[in-house]
C-alpha atoms as a PDB file:
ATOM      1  CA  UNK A   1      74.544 -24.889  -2.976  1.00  0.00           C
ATOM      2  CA  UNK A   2      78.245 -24.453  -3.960  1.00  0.00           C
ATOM      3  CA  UNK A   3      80.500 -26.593  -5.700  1.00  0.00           C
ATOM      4  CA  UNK A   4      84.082 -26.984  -4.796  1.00  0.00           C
ATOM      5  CA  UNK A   5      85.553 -27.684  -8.438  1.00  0.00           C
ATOM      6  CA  UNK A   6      88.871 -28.813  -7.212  1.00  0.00           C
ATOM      7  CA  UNK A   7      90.496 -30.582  -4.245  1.00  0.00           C
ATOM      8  CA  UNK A   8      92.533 -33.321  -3.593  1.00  0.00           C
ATOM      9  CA  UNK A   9      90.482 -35.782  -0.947  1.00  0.00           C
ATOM     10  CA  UNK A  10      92.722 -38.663  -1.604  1.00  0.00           C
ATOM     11  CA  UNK A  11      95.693 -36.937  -0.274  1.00  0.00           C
ATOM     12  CA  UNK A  12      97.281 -37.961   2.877  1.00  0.00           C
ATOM     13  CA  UNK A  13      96.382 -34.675   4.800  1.00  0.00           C
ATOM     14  CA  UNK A  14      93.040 -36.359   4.637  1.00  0.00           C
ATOM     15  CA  UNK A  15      93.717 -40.055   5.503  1.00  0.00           C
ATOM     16  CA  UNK A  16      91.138 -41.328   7.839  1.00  0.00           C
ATOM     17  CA  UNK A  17      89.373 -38.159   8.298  1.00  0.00           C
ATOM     18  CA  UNK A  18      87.445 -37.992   4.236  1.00  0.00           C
ATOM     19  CA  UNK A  19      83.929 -38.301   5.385  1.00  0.00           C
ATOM     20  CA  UNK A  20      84.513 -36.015   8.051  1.00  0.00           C
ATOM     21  CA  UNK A  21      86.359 -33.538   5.754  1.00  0.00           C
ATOM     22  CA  UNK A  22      82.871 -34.120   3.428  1.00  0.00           C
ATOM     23  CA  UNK A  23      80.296 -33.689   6.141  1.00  0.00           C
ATOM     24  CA  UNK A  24      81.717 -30.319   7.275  1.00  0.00           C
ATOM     25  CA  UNK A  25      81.436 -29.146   3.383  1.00  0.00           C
ATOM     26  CA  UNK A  26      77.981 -29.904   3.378  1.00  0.00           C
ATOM     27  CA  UNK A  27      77.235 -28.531   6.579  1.00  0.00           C
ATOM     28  CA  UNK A  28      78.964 -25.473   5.056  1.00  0.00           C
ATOM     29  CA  UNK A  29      76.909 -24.660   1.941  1.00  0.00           C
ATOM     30  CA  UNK A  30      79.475 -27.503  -0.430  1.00  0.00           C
ATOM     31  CA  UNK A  31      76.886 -30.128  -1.305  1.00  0.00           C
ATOM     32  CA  UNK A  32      79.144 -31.260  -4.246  1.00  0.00           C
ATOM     33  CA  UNK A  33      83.096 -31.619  -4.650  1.00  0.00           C
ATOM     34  CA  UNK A  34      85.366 -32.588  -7.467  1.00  0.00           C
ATOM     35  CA  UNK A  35      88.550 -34.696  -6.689  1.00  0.00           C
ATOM     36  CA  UNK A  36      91.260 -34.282  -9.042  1.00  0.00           C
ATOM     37  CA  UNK A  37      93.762 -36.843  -9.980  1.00  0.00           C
ATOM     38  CA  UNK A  38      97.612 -35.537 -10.303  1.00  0.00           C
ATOM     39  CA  UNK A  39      99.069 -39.526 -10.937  1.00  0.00           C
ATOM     40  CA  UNK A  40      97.918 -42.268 -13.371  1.00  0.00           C
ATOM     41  CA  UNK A  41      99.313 -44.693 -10.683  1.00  0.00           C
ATOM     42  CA  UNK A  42      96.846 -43.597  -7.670  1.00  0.00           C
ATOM     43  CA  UNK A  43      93.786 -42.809 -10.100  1.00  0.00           C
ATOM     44  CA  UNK A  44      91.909 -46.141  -8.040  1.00  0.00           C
ATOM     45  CA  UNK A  45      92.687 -43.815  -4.935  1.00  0.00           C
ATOM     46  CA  UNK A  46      91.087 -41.076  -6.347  1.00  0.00           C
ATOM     47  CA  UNK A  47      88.096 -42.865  -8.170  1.00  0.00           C
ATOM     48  CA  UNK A  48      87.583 -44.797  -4.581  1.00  0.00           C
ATOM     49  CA  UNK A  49      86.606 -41.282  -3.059  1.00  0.00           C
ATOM     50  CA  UNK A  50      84.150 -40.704  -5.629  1.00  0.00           C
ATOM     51  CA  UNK A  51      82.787 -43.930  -5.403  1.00  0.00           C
ATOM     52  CA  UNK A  52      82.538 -43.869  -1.652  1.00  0.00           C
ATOM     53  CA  UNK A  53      80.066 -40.600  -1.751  1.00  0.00           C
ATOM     54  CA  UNK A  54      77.530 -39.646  -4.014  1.00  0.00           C
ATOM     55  CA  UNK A  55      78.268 -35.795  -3.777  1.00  0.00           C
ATOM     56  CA  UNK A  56      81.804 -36.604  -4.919  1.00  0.00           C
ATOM     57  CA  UNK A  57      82.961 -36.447  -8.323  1.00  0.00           C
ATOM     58  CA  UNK A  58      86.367 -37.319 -10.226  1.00  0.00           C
ATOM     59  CA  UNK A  59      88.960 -36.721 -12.624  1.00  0.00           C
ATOM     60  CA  UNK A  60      91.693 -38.945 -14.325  1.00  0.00           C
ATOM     61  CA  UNK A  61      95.072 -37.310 -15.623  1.00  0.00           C
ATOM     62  CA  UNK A  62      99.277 -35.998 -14.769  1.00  0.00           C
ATOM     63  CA  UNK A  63     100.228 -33.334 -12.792  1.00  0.00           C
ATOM     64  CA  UNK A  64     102.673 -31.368 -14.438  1.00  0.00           C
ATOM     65  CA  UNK A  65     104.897 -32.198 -11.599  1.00  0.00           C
ATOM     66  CA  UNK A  66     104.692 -35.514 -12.327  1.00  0.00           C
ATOM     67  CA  UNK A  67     104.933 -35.674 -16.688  1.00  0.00           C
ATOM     68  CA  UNK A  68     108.283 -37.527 -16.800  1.00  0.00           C
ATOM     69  CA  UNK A  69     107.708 -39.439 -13.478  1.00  0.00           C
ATOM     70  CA  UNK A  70     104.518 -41.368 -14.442  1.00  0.00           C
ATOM     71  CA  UNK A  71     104.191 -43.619 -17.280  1.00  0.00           C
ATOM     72  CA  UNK A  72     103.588 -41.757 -20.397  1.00  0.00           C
ATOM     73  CA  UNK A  73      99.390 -42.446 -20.974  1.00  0.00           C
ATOM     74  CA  UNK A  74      97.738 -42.307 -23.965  1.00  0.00           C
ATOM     75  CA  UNK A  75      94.720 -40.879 -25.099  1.00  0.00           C
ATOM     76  CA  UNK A  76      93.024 -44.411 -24.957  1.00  0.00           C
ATOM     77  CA  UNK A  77      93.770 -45.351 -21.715  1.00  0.00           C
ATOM     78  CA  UNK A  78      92.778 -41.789 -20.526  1.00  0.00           C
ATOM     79  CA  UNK A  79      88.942 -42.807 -22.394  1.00  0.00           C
ATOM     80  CA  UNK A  80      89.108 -46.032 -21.186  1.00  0.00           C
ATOM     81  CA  UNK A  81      89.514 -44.727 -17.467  1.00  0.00           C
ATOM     82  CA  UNK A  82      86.890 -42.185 -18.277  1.00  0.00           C
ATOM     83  CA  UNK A  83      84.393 -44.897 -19.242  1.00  0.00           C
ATOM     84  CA  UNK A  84      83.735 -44.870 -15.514  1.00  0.00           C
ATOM     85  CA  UNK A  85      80.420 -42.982 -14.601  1.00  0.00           C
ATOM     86  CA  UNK A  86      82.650 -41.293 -11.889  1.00  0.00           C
ATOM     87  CA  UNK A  87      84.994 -40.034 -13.791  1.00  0.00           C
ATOM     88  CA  UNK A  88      83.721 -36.400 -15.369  1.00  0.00           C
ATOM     89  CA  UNK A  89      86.918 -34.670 -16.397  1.00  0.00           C
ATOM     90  CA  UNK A  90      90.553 -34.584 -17.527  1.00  0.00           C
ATOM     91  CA  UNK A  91      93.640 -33.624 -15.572  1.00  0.00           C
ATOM     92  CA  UNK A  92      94.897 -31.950 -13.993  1.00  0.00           C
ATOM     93  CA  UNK A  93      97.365 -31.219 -16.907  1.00  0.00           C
ATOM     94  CA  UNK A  94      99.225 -28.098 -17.927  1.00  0.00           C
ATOM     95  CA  UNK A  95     102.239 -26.546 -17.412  1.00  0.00           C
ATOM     96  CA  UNK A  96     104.123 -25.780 -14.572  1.00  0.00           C
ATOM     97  CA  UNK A  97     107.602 -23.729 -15.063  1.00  0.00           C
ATOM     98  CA  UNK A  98     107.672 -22.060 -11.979  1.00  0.00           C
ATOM     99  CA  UNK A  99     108.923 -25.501 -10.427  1.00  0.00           C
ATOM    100  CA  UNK A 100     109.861 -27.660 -13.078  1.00  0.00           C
ATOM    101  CA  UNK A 101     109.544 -30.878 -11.606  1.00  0.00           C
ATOM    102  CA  UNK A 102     109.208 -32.181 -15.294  1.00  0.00           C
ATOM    103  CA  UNK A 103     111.040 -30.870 -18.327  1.00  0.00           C
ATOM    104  CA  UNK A 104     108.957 -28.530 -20.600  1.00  0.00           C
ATOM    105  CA  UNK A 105     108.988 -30.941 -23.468  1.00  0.00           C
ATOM    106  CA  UNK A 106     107.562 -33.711 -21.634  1.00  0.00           C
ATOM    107  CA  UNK A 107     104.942 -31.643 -19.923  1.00  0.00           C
ATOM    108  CA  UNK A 108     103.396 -30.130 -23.178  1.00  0.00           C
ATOM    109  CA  UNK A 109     103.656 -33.893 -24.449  1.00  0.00           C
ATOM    110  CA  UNK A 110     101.132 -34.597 -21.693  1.00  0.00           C
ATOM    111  CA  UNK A 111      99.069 -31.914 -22.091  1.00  0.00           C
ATOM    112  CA  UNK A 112      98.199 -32.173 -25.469  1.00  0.00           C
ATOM    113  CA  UNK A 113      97.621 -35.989 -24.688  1.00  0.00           C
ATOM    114  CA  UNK A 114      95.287 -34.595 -22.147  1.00  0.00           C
ATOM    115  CA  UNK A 115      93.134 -32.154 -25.056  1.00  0.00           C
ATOM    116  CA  UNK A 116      92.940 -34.712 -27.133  1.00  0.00           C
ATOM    117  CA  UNK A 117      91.689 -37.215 -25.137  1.00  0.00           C
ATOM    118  CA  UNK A 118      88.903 -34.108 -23.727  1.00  0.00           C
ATOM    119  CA  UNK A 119      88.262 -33.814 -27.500  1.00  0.00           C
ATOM    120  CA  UNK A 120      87.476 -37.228 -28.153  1.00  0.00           C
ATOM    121  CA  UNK A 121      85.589 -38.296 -25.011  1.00  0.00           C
ATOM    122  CA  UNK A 122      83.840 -35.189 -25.358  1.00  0.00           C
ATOM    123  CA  UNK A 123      84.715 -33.936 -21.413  1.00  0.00           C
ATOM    124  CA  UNK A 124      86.451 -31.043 -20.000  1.00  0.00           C
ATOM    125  CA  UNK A 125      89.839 -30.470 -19.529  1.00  0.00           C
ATOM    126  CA  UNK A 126      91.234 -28.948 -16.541  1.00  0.00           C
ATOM    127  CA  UNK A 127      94.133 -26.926 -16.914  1.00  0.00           C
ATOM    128  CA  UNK A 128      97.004 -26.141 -14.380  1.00  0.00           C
ATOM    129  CA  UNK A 129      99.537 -23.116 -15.877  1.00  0.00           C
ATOM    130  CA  UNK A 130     101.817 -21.252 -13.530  1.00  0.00           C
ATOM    131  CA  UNK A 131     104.614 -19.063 -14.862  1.00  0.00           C
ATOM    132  CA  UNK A 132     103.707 -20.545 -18.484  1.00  0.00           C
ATOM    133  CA  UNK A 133     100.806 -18.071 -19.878  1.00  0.00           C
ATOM    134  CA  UNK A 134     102.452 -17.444 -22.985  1.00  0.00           C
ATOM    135  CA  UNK A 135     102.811 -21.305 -23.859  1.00  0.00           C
ATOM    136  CA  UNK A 136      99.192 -22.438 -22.356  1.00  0.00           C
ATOM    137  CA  UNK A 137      97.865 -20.404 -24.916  1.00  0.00           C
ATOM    138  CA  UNK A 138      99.791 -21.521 -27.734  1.00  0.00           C
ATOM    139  CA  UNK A 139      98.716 -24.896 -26.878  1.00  0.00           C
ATOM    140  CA  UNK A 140      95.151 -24.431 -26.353  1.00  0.00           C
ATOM    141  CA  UNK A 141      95.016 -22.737 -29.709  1.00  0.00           C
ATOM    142  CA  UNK A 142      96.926 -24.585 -31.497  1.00  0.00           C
ATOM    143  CA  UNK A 143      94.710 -27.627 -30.051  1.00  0.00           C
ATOM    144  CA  UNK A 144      91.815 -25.898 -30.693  1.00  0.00           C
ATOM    145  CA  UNK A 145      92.496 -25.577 -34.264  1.00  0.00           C
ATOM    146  CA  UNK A 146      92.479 -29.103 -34.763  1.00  0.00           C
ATOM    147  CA  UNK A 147      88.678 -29.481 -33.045  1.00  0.00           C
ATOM    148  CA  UNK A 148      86.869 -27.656 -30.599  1.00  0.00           C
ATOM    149  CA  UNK A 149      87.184 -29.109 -26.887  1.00  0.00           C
ATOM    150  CA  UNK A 150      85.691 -27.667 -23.401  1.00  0.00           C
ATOM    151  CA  UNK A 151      87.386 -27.194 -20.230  1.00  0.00           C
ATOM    152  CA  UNK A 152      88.799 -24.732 -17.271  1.00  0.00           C
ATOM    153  CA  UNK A 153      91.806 -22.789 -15.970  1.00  0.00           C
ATOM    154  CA  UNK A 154      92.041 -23.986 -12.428  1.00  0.00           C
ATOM    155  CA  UNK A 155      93.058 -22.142  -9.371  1.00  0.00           C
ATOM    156  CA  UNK A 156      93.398 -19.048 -11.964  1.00  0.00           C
ATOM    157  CA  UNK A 157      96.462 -16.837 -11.092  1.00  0.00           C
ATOM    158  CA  UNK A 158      97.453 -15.650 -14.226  1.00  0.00           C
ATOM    159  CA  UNK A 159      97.183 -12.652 -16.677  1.00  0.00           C
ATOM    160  CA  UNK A 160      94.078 -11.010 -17.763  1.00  0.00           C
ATOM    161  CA  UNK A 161      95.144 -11.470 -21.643  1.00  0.00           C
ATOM    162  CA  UNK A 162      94.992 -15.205 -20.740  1.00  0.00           C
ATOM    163  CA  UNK A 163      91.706 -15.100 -19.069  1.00  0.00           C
ATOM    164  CA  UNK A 164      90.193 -13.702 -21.884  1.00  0.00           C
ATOM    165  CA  UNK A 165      91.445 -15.846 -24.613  1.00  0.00           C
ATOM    166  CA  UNK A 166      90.585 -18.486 -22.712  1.00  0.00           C
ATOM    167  CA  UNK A 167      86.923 -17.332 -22.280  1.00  0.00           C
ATOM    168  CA  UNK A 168      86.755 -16.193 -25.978  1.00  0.00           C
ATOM    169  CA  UNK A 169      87.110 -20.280 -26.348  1.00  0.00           C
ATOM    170  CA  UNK A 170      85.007 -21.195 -24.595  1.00  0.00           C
ATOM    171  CA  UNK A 171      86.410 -22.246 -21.098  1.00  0.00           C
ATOM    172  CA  UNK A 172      85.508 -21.093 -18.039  1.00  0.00           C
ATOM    173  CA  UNK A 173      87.441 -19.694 -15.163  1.00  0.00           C
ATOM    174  CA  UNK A 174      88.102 -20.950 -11.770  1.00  0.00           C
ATOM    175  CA  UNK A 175      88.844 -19.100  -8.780  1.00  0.00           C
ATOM    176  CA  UNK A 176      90.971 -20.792  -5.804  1.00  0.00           C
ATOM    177  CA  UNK A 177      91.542 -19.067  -1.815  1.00  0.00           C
ATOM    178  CA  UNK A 178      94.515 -17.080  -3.731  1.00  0.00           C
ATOM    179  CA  UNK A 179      91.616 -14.527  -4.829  1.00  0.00           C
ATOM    180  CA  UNK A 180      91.064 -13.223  -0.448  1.00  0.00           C
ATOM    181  CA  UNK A 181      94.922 -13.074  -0.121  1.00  0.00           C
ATOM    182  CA  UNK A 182      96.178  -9.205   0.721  1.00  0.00           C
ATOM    183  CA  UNK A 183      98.940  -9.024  -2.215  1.00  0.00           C
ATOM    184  CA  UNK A 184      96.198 -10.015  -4.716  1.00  0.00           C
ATOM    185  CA  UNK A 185      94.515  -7.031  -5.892  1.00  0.00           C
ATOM    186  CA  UNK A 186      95.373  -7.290  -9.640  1.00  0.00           C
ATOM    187  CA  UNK A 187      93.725 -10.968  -9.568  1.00  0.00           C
ATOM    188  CA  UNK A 188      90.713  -9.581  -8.051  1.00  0.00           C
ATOM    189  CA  UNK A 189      90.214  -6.857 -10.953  1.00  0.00           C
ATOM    190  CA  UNK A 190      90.779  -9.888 -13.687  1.00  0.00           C
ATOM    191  CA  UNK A 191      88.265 -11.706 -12.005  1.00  0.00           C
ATOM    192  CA  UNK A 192      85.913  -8.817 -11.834  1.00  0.00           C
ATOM    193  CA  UNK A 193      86.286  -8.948 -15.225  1.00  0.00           C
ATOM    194  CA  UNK A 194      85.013 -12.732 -16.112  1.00  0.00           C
ATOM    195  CA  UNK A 195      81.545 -12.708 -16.674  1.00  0.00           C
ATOM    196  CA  UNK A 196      79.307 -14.540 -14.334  1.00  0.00           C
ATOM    197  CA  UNK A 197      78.630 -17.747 -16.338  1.00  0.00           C
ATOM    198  CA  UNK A 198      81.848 -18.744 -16.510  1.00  0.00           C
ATOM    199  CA  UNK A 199      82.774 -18.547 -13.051  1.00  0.00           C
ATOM    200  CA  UNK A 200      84.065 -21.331 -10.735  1.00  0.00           C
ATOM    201  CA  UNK A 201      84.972 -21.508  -7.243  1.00  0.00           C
ATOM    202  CA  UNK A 202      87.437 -24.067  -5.563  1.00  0.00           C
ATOM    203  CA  UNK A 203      89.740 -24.846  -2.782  1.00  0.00           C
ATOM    204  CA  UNK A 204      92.673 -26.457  -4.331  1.00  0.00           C
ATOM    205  CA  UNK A 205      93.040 -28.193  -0.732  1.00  0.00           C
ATOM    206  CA  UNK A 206      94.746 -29.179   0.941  1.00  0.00           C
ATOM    207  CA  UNK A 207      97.004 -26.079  -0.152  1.00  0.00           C
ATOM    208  CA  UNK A 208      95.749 -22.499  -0.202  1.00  0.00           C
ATOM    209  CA  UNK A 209      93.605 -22.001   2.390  1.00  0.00           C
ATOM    210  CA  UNK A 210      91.872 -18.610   1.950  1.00  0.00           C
ATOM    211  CA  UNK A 211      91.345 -15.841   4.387  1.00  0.00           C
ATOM    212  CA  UNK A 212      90.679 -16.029   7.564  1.00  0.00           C
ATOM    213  CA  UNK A 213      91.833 -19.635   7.275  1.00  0.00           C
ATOM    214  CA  UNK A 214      95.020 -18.846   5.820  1.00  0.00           C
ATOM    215  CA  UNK A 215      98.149 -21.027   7.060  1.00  0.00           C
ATOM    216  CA  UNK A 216      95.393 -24.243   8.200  1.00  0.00           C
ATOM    217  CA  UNK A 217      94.981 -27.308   5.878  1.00  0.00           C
ATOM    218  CA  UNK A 218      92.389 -25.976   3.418  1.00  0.00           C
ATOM    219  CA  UNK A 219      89.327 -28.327   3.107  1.00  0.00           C
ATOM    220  CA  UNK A 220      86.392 -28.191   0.682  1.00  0.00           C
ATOM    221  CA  UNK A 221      83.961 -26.085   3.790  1.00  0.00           C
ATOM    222  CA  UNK A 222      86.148 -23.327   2.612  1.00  0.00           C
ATOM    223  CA  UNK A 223      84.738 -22.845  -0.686  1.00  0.00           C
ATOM    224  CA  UNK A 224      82.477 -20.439   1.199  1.00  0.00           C
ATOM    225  CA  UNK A 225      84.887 -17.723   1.435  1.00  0.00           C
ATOM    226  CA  UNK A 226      86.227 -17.914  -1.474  1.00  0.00           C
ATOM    227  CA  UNK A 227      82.845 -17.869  -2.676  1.00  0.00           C
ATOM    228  CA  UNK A 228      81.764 -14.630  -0.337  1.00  0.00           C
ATOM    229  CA  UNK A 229      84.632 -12.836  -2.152  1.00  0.00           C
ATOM    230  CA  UNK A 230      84.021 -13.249  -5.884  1.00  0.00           C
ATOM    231  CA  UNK A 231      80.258 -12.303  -5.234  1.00  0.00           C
ATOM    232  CA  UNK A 232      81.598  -9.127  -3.649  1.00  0.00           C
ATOM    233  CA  UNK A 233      83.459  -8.744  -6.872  1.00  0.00           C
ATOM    234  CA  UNK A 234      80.999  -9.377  -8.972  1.00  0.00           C
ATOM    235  CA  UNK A 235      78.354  -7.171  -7.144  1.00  0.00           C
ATOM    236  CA  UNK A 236      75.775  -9.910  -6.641  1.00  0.00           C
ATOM    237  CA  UNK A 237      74.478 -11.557  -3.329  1.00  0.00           C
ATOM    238  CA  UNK A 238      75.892 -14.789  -2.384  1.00  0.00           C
ATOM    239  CA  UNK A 239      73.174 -16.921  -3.034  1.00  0.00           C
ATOM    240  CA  UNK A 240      72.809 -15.523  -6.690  1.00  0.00           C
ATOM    241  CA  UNK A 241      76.884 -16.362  -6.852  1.00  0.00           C
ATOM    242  CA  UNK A 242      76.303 -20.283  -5.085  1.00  0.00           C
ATOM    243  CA  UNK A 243      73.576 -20.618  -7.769  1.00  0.00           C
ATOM    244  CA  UNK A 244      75.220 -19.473 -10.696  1.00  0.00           C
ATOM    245  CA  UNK A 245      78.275 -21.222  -9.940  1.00  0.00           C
ATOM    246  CA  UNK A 246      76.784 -24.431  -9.313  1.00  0.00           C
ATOM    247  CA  UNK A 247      74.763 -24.364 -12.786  1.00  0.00           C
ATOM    248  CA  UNK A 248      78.133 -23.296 -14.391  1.00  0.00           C
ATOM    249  CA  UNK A 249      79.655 -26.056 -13.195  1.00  0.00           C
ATOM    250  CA  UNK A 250      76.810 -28.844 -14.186  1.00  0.00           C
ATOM    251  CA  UNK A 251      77.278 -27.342 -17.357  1.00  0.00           C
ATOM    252  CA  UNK A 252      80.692 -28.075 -18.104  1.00  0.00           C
ATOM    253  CA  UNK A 253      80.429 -30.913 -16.159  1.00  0.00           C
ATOM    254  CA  UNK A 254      77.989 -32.460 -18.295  1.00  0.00           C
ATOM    255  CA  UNK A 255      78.314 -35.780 -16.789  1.00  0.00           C
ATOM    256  CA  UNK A 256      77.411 -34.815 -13.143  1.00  0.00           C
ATOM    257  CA  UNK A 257      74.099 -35.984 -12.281  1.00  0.00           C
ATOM    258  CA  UNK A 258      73.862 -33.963  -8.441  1.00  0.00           C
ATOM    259  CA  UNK A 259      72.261 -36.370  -6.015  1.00  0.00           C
ATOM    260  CA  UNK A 260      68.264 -36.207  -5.292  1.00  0.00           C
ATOM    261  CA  UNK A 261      69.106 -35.694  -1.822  1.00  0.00           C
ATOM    262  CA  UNK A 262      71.066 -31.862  -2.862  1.00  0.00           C
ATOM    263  CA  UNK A 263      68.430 -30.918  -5.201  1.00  0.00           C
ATOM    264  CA  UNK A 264      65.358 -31.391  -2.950  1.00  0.00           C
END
């Protein structure tokens, strides 16, 4: 079984059509998917997919994108929404400064809201950085200094130097469609390069659809590829990959229970 450890089911690309878009990921080898929430003020939307399906799992937190547009949360509310037994993880958060959206003060404000809420409550955090390596880290290890906390770079595009201070913490590393794409290749040696048990595989979708779906709405079913590749990268067969991607996964997800029906 795989795990897609990030999509966005509550998005509109998927109105009307989410236990469709879930069926075909099963039928595909996906018997579990994480939603992850970008907004404080559509986190019922999110938790409401989770809550609808038993394979389906969720996060609470702020895009990047979205730090000075939302209200400004705080690291109760964040525990408060993560009382829910839905609710396994924090973010996304991070920092985003190829875009922008938000200003760079603002974002790191919500970031480190994010850690310390993951620190507390005792679950992951999942961390968006694009164009930003330099500053993720600083963060993280600042944060970490203060109290050790557990948690992912999602959709991983960045340097190797970040991959591996990031692993030499403790997180893991999680691998999106962007890993098949042609222009790619010096991803594809990083990720060589992360040991097995701290591998993740996602879809990011709707965006990022990885080869030879590229340019269709990516959906959770396409885990698969992504999946085939990183095994080829890592030299093992696929099943050994599904397997030790799914127990990575229930291990950092510590609050996942998978349904009886998956593990029969």
């Amino acid at each position: 079984m795989l795990v897609d450890s990030h999509c966005h089911l509550d998005f509109p690309d998927f109105e009307g059509k989410t236990d469709e878009i879930i069926a075909r990921a099963v039928r595909a080898g996906v018997g579990m998917m994480l939603t992850i929430g970008t907004h404080i003020s559509k986190h019922q939307q999110v938790l409401s997919v989770a809550q609808a399906h038993d394979n389906v799992f969720c996060t609470v937190g702020i895009h990047p994108h979205e730090a000075a547009k939302e209200k400004e949360v705080t690291v109760a509310e964040l525990l408060t929404f993560a009382e829910n037994e839905n609710v396994v993880g924090f973010g996304e958060t991070g920092l985003d400064f190829f875009y922008e959206h938000s200003p760079r003060a603002e974002q790191e404000k919500q970031f480190r809201t994010h850690i310390e809420a993951a620190r507390e409550g005792g679950l992951p955090v999942i961390v968006h950085t694009r164009d930003a390596d330099d500053d993720t880290m600083r963060i993280l290890e600042e944060e970490y200094a203060k109290g050790p906390f557990t948690g992912l770079i999602h959709c991983f595009s960045s340097s190797k130097e970040l991959a591996d201070k990031a692993l030499k913490m403790g997180f893991y590393i999680s691998v999106s469609g962007i890993v098949t794409f042609k222009a790619a290749e010096e991803l594809r040696d990083t990720v060589s390069t992360v040991p097995l048990d701290r591998l993740l595989v996602e879809t990011d979708a709707p965006f990022l659809a990885p080869v030879p779906k590229r340019g269709k709405t990516n959906e959770p079913a396409f885990t698969a590829f992504t999946a085939a590749k990183v095994a080829e990268l890592k030299g093992v067969d696929e099943s050994t990959f599904a397997k030790a991607t799914t127990d990575n996964f229930l291990r950092l997800f510590s609050k996942v229970k998978a349904p009886e029906t998956l593990c029969a």
